[in-house]
C-alpha atoms as a PDB file:
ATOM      1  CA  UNK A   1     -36.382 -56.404  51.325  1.00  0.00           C
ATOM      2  CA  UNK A   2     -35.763 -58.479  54.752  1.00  0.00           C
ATOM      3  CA  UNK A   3     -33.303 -61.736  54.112  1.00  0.00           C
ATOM      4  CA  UNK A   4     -34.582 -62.408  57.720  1.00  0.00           C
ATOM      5  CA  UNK A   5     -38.425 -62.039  57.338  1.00  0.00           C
ATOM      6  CA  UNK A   6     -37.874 -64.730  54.412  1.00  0.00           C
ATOM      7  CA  UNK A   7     -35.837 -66.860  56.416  1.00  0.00           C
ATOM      8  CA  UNK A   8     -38.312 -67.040  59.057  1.00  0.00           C
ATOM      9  CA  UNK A   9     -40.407 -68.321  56.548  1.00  0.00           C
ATOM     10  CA  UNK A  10     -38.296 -71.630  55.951  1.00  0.00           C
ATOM     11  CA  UNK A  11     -37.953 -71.474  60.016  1.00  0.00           C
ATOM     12  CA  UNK A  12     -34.329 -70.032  59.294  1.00  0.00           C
ATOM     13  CA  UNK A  13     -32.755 -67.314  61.445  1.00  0.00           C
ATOM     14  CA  UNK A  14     -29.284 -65.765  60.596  1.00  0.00           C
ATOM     15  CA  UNK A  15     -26.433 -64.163  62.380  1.00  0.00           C
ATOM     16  CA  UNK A  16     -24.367 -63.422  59.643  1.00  0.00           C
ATOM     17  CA  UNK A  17     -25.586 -62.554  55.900  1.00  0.00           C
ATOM     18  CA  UNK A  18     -23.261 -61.922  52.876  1.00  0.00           C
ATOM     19  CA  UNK A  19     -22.827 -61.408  49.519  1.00  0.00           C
ATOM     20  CA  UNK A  20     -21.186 -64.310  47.648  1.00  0.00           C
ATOM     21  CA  UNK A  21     -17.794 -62.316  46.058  1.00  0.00           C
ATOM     22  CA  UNK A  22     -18.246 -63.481  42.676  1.00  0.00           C
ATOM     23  CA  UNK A  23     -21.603 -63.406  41.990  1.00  0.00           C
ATOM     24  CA  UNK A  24     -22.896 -61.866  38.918  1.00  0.00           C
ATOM     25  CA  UNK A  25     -26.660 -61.532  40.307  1.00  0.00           C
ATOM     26  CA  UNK A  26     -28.157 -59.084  42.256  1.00  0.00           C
ATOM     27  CA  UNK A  27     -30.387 -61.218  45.185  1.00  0.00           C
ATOM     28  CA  UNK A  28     -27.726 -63.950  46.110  1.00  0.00           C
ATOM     29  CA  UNK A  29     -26.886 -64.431  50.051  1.00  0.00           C
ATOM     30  CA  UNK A  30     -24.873 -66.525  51.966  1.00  0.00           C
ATOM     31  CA  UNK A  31     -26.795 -67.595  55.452  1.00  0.00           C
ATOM     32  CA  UNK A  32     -24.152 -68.087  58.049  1.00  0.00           C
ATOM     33  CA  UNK A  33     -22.207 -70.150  55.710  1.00  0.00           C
ATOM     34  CA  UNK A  34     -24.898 -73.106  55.772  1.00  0.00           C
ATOM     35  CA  UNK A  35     -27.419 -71.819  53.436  1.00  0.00           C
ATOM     36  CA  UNK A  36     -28.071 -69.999  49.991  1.00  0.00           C
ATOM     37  CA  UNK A  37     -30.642 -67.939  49.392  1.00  0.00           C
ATOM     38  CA  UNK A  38     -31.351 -66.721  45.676  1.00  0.00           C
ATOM     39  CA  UNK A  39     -33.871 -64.669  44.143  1.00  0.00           C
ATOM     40  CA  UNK A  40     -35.306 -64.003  40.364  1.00  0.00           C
ATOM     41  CA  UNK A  41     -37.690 -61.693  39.099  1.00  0.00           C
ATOM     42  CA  UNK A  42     -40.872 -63.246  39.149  1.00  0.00           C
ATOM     43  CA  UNK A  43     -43.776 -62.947  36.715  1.00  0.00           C
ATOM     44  CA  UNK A  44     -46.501 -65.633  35.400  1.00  0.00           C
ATOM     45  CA  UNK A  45     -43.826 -67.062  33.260  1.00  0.00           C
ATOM     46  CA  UNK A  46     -40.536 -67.084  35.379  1.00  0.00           C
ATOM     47  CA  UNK A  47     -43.064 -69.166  38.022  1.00  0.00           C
ATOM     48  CA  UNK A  48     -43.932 -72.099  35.122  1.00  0.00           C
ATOM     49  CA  UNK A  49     -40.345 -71.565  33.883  1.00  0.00           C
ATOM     50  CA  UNK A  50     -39.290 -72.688  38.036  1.00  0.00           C
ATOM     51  CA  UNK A  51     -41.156 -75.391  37.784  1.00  0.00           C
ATOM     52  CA  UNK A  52     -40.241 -76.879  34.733  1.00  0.00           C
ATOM     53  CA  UNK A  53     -36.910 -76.861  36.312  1.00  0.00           C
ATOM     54  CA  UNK A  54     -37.702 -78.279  39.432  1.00  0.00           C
ATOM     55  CA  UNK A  55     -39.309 -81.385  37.925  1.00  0.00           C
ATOM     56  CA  UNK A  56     -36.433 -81.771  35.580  1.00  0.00           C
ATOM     57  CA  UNK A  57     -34.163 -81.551  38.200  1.00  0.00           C
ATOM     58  CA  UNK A  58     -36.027 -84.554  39.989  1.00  0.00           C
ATOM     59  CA  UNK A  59     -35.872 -86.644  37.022  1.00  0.00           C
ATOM     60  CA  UNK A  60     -32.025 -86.181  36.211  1.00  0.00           C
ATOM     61  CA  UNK A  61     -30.941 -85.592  39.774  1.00  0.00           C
ATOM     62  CA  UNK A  62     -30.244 -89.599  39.908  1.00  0.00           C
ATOM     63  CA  UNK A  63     -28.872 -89.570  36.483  1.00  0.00           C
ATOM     64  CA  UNK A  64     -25.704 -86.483  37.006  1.00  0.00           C
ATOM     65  CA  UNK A  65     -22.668 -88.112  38.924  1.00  0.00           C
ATOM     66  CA  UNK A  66     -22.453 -84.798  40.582  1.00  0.00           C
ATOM     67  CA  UNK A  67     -24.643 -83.222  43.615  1.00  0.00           C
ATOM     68  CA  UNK A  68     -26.767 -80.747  42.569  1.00  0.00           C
ATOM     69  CA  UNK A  69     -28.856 -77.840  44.753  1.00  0.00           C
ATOM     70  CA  UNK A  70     -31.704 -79.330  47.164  1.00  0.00           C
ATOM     71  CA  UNK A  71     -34.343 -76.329  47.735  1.00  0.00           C
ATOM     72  CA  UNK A  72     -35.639 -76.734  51.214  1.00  0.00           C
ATOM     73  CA  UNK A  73     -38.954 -75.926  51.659  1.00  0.00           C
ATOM     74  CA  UNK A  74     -40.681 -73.100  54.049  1.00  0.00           C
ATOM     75  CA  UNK A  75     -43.131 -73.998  57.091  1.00  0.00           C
ATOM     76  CA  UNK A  76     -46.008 -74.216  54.054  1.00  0.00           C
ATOM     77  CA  UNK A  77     -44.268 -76.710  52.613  1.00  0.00           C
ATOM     78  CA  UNK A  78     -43.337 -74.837  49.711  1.00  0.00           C
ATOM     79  CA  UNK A  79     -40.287 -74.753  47.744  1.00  0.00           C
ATOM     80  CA  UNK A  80     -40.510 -70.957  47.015  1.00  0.00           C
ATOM     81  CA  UNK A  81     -41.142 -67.652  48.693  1.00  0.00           C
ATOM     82  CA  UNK A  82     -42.908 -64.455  46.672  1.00  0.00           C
ATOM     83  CA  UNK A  83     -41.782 -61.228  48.015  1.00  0.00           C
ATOM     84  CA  UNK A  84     -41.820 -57.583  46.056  1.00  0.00           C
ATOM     85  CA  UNK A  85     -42.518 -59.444  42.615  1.00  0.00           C
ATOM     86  CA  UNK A  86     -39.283 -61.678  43.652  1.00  0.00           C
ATOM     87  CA  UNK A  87     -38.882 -65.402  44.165  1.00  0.00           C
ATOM     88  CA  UNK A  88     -37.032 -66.679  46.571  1.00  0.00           C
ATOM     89  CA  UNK A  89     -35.614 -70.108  47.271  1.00  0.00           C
ATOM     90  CA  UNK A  90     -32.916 -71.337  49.993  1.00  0.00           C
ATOM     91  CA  UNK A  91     -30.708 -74.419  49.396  1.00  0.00           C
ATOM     92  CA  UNK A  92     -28.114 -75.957  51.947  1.00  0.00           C
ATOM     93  CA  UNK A  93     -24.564 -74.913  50.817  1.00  0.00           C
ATOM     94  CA  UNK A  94     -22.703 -77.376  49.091  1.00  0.00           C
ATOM     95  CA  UNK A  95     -19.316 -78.961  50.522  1.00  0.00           C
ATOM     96  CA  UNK A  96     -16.208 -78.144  48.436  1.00  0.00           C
ATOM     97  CA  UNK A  97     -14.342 -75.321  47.070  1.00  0.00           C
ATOM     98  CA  UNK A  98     -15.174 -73.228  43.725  1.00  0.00           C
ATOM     99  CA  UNK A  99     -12.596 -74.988  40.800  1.00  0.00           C
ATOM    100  CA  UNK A 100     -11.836 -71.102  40.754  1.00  0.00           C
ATOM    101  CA  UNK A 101     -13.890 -67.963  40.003  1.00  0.00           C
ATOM    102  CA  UNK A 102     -15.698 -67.200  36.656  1.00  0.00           C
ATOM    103  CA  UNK A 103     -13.315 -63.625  36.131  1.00  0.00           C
ATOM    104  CA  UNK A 104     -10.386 -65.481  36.522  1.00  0.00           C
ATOM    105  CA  UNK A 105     -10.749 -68.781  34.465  1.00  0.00           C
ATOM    106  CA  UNK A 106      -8.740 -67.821  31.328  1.00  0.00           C
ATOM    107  CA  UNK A 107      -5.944 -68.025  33.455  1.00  0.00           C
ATOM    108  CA  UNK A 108      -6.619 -71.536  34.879  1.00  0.00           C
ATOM    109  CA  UNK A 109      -4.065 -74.497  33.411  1.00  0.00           C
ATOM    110  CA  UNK A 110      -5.491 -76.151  30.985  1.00  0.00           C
ATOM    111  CA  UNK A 111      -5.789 -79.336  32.872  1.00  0.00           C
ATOM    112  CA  UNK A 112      -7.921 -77.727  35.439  1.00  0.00           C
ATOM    113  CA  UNK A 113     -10.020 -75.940  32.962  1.00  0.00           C
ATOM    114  CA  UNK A 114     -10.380 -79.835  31.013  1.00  0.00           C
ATOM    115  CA  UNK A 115     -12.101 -80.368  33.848  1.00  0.00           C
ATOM    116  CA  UNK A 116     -15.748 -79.098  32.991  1.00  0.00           C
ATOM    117  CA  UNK A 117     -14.932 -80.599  29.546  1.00  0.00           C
ATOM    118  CA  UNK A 118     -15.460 -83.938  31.220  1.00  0.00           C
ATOM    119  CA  UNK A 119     -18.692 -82.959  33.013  1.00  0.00           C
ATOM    120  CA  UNK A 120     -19.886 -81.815  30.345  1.00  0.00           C
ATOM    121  CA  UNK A 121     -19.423 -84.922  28.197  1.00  0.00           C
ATOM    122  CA  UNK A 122     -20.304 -87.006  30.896  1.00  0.00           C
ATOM    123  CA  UNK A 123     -24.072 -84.928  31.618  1.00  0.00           C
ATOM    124  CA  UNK A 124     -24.632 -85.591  27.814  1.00  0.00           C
ATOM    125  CA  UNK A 125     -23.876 -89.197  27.882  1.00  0.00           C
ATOM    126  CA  UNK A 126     -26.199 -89.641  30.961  1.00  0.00           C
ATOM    127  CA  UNK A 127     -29.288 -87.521  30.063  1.00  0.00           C
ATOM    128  CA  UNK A 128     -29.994 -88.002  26.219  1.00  0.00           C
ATOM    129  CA  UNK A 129     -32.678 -89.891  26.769  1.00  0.00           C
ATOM    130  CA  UNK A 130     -34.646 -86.799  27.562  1.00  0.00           C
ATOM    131  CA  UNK A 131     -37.349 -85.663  25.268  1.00  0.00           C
ATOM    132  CA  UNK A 132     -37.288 -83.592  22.234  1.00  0.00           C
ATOM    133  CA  UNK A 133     -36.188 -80.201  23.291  1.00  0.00           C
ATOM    134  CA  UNK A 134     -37.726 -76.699  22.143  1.00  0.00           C
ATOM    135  CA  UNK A 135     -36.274 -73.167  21.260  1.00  0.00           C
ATOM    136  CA  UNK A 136     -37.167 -71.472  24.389  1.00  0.00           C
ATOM    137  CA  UNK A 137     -33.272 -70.429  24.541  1.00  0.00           C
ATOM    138  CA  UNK A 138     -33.508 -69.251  21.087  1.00  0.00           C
ATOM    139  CA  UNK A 139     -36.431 -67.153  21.686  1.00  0.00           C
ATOM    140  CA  UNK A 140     -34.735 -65.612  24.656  1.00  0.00           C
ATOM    141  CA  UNK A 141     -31.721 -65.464  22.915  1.00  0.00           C
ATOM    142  CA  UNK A 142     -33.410 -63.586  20.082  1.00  0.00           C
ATOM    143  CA  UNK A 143     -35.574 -61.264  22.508  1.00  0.00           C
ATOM    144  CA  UNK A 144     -32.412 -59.835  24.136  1.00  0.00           C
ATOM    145  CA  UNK A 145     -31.046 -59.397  20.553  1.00  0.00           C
ATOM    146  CA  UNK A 146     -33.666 -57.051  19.854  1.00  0.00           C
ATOM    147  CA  UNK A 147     -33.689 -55.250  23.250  1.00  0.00           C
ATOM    148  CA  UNK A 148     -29.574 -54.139  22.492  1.00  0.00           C
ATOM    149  CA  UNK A 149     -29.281 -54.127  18.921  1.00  0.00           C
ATOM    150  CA  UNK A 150     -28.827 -50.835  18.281  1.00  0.00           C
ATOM    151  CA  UNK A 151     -25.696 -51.261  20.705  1.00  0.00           C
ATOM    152  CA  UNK A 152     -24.217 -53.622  18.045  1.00  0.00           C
ATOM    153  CA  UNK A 153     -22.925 -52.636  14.438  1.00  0.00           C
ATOM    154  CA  UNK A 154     -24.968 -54.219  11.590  1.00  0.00           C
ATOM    155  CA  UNK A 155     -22.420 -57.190  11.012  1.00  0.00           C
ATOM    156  CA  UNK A 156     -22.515 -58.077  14.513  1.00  0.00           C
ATOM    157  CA  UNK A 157     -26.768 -58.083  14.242  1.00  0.00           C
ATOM    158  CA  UNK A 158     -26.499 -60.316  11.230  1.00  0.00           C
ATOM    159  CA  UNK A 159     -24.261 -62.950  12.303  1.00  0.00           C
ATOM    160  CA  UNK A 160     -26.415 -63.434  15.405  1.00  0.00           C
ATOM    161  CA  UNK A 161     -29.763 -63.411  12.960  1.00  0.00           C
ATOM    162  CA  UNK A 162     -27.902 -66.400  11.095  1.00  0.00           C
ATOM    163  CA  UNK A 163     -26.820 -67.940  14.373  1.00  0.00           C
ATOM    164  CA  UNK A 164     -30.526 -68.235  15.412  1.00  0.00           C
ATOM    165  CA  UNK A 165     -31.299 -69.665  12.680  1.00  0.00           C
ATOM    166  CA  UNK A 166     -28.616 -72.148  12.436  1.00  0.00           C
ATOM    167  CA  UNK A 167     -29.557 -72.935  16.294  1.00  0.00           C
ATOM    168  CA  UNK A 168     -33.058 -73.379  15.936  1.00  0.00           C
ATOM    169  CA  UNK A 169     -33.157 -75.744  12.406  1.00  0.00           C
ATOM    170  CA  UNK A 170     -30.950 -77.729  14.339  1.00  0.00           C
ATOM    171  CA  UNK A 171     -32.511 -78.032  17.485  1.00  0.00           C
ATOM    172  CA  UNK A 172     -35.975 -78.210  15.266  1.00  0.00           C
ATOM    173  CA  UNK A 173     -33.940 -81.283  13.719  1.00  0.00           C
ATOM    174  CA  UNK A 174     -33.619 -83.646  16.937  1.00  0.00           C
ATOM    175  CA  UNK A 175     -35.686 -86.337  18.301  1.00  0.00           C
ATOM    176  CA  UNK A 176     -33.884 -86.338  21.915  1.00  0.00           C
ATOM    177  CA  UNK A 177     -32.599 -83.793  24.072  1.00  0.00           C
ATOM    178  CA  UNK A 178     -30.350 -83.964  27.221  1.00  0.00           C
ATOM    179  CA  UNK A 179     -29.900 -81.898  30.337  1.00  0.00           C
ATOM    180  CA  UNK A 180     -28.772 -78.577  30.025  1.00  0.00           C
ATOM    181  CA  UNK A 181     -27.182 -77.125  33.125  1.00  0.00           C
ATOM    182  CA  UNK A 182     -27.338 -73.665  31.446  1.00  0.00           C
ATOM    183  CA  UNK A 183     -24.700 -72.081  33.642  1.00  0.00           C
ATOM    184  CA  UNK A 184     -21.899 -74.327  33.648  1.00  0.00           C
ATOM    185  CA  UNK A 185     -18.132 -72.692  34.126  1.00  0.00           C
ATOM    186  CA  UNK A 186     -15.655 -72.749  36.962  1.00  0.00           C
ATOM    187  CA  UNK A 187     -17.089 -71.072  39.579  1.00  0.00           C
ATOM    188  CA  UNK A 188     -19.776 -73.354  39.471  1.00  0.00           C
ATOM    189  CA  UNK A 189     -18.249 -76.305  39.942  1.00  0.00           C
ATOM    190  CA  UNK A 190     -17.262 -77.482  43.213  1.00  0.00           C
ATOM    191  CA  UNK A 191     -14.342 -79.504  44.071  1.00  0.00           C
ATOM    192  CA  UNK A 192     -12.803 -81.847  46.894  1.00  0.00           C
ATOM    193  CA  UNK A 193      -9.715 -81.877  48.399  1.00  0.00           C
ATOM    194  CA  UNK A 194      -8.597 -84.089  45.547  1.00  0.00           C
ATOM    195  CA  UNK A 195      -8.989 -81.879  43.062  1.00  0.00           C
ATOM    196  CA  UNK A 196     -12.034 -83.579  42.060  1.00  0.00           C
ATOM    197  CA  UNK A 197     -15.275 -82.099  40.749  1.00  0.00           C
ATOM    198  CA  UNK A 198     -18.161 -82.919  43.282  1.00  0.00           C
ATOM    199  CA  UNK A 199     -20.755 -80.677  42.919  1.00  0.00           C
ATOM    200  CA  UNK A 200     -22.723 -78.203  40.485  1.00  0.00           C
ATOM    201  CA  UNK A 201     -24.448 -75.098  41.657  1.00  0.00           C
ATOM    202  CA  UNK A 202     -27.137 -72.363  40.315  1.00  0.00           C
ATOM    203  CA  UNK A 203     -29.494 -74.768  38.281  1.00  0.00           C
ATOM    204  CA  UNK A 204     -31.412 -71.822  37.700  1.00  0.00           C
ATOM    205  CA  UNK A 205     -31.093 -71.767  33.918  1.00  0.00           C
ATOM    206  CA  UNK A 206     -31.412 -75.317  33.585  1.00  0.00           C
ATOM    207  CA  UNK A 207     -33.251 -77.401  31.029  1.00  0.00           C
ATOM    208  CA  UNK A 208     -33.898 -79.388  28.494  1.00  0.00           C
ATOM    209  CA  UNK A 209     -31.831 -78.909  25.686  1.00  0.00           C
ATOM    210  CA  UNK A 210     -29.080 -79.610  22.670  1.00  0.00           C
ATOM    211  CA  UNK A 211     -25.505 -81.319  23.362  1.00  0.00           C
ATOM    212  CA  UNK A 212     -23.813 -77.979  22.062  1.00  0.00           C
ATOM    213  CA  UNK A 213     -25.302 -75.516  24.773  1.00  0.00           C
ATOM    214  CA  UNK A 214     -23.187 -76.263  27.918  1.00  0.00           C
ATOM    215  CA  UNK A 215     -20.205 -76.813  25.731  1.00  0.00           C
ATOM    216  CA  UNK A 216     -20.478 -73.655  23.867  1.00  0.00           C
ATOM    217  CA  UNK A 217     -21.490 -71.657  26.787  1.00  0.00           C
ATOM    218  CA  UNK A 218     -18.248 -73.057  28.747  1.00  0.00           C
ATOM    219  CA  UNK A 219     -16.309 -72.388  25.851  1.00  0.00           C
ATOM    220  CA  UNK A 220     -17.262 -68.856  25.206  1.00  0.00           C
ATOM    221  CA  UNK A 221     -16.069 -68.449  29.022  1.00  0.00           C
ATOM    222  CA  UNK A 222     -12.663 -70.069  28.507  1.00  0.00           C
ATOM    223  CA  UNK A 223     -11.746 -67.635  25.880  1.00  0.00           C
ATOM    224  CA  UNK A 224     -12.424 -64.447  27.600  1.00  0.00           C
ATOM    225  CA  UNK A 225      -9.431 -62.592  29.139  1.00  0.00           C
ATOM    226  CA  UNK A 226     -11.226 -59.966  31.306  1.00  0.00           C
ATOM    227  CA  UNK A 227      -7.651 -58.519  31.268  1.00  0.00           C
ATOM    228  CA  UNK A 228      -6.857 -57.665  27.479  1.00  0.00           C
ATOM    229  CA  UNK A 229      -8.548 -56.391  25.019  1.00  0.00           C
ATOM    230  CA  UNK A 230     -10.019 -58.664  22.686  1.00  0.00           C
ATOM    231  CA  UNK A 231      -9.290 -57.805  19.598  1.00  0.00           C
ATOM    232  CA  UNK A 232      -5.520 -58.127  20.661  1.00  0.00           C
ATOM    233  CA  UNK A 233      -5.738 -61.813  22.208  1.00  0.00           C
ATOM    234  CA  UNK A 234      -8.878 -63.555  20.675  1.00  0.00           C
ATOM    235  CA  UNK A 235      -7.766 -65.313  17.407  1.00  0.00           C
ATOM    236  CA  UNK A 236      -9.815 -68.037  15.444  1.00  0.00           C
ATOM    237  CA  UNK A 237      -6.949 -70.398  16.208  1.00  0.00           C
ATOM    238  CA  UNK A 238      -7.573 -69.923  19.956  1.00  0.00           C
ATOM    239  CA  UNK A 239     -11.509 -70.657  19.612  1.00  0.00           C
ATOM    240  CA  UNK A 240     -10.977 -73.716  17.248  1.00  0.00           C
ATOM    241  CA  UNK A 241      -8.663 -75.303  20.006  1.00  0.00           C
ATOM    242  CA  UNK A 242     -10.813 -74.708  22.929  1.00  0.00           C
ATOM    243  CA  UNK A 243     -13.535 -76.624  20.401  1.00  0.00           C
ATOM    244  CA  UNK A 244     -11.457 -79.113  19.898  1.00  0.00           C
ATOM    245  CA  UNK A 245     -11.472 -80.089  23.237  1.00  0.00           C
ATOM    246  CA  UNK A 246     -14.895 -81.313  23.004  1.00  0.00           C
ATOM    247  CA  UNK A 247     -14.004 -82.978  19.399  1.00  0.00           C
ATOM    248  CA  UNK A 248     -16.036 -80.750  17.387  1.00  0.00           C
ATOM    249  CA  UNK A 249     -15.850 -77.735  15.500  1.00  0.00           C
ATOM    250  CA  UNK A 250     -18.594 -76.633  12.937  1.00  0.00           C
ATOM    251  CA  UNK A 251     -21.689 -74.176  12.571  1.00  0.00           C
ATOM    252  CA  UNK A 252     -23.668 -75.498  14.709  1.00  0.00           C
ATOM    253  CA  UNK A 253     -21.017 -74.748  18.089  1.00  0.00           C
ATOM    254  CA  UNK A 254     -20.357 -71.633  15.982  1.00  0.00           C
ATOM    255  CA  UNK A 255     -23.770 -70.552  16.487  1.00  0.00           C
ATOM    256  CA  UNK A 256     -24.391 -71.316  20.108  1.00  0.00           C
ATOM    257  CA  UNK A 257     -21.151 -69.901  21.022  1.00  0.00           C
ATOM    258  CA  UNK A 258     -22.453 -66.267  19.627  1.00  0.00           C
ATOM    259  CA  UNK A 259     -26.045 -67.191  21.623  1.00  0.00           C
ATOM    260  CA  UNK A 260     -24.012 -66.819  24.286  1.00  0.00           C
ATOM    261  CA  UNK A 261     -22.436 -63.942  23.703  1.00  0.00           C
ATOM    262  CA  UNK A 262     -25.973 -62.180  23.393  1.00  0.00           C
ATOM    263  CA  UNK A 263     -26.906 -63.786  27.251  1.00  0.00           C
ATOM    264  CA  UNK A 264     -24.084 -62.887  28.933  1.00  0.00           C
ATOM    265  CA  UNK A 265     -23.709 -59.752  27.576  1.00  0.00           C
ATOM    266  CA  UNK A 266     -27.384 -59.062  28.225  1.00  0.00           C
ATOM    267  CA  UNK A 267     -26.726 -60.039  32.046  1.00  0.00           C
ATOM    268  CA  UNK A 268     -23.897 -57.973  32.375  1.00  0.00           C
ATOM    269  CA  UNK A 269     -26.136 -54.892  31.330  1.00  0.00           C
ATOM    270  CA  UNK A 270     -28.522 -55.947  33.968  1.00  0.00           C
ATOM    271  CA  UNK A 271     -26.279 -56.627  36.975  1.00  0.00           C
ATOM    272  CA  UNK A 272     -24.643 -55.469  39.918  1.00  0.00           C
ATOM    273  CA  UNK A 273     -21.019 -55.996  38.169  1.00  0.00           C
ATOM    274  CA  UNK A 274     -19.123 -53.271  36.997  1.00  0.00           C
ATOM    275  CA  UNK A 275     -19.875 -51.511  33.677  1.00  0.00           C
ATOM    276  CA  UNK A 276     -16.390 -52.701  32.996  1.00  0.00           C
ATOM    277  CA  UNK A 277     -18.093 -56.403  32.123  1.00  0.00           C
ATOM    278  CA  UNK A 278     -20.546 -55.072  30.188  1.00  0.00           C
ATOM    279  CA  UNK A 279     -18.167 -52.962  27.758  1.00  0.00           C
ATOM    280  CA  UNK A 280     -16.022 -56.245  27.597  1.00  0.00           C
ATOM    281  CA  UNK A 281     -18.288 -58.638  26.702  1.00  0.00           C
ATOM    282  CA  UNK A 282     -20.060 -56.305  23.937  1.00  0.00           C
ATOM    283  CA  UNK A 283     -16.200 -55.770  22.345  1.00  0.00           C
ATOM    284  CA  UNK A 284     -15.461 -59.698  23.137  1.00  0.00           C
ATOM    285  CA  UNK A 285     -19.274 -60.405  21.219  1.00  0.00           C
ATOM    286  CA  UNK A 286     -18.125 -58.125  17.957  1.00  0.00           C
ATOM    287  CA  UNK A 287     -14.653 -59.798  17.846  1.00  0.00           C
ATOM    288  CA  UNK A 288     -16.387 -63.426  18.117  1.00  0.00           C
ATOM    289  CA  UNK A 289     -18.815 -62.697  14.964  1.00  0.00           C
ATOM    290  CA  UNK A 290     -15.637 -61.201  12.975  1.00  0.00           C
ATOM    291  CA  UNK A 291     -13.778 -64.527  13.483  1.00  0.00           C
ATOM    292  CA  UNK A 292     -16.667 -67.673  12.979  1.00  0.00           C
END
């Protein structure tokens, strides 16, 4: 694959090209520090799934106090790029530093870590008057299940099961959804040299969605110490305070939380990280459906 030949396309040449350090995915470049340039696999349904998210972005973008990705569009005017059964897209680089990287947030102070809490809140209270939203998480969710559960001892299988069900009834349940960021942590979030948080990157997951999936996916991150072994450090106690920071604990952040657990530790199987993550997160994932 040639970064430059796509460039060209959006009338984009490059003297340097690098790999963001932190990144979890495989196709993600930084253009001479000015640009992005991401990639997903794409097929008949990751193409609708883009642009479902590009029109959602458009109608929220006005709505979320923060700045969110631009895609700039190629000579065609078009605001993607097909290449080797990839898509592409390039968006400017966003001002601001990282709050601090994903590995690493467990070890944040917990005023800095609050931080998200508020976007989080704050996305919700903005964007719920959205429409009803579906299961396509769930389905996902429930796809990748299959795909690693013979990874997974049977108690671990089960509790997910009943955490897609508790998901969907309740997401079956609503009349009004709200924007999802579907990626939200620390090293996505961009701050100022106040301290404050600016920015958002990698909308790629976003959507339409339930007021529990951000907060559950954020919290799932702030309990992992990519340093210990789970089932030495992760206690019930710990997860029920981390929930309380959003003023809720019950089966339905319960459930999402595990959902989680099956995404990430799906994408760690499937990335350029270290086997290390993967390992982690499938110990972190058993531990997690012992304790809720």
């Amino acid at each position: 694959m040639d970064v430059r030949r796509i460039l060209a396309l959006y009338g984009l040449s490059a003297k340097n090209i690098s790999r963001p350090p932190h990144a979890a995915l495989t196709h993600v470049y930084l253009i001479d520090g000015k640009y992005v340039l991401r990639g997903r696999p794409c097929s008949k349904e990751a193409l609708h799934k883009f642009r479902e998210e590009q029109r959602l972005m458009r109608r929220v973008r006005i709505h979320v106090p923060y700045e969110m990705p631009s895609l700039l569009k190629t000579k065609a005017k078009q605001e993607f790029v097909i290449r080797n059964k990839t898509l592409w897209t390039v968006y400017p680089l966003l001002p601001g530093q990282i709050l601090c990287p994903w590995q690493t947030a467990f070890d944040l102070p917990e005023n800095k870590q609050r931080k998200i809490v508020h976007v989080a809140k704050e996305i919700v209270r903005r964007t719920r008057f959205l429409r009803t939203p579906d299961c396509a998480f769930i389905n996902e969710v429930e796809n990748k299940l299959e795909r690693m559960r013979t990874e997974l001892s049977p108690h671990t299988v089960n509790r997910v099961k009943t955490a897609l069900q508790t998901s969907r009834a309740y997401t079956n349940s609503l009349k009004n959804g709200c924007f999802v960021h579907g990626d939200l942590h620390t090293g996505n979030a961009l701050v100022d040299g106040r301290g404050r948080i600016t920015a958002l990157l990698d909308t790629d997951w976003c959507r339409i969605g339930t007021r529990y999936e951000d907060i559950s996916y954020y919290t799932m991150m702030m309990l992992r110490d990519f340093n210990t072994n789970p089932r030495k450090c992760l206690t019930k106690n710990l997860i029920r305070k981390k929930q309380r920071w959003f003023g809720s604990e019950n089966k339905i952040f319960d459930a999402f939380i595990i959902l989680y657990c099956v995404f990430d530790m799906d994408l760690f199987m499937h990335s350029r990280l270290p086997r290390k993550y993967y390992m982690f997160q499938k110990q972190f994932m058993e531990r997690i459906c012992e304790l809720i």
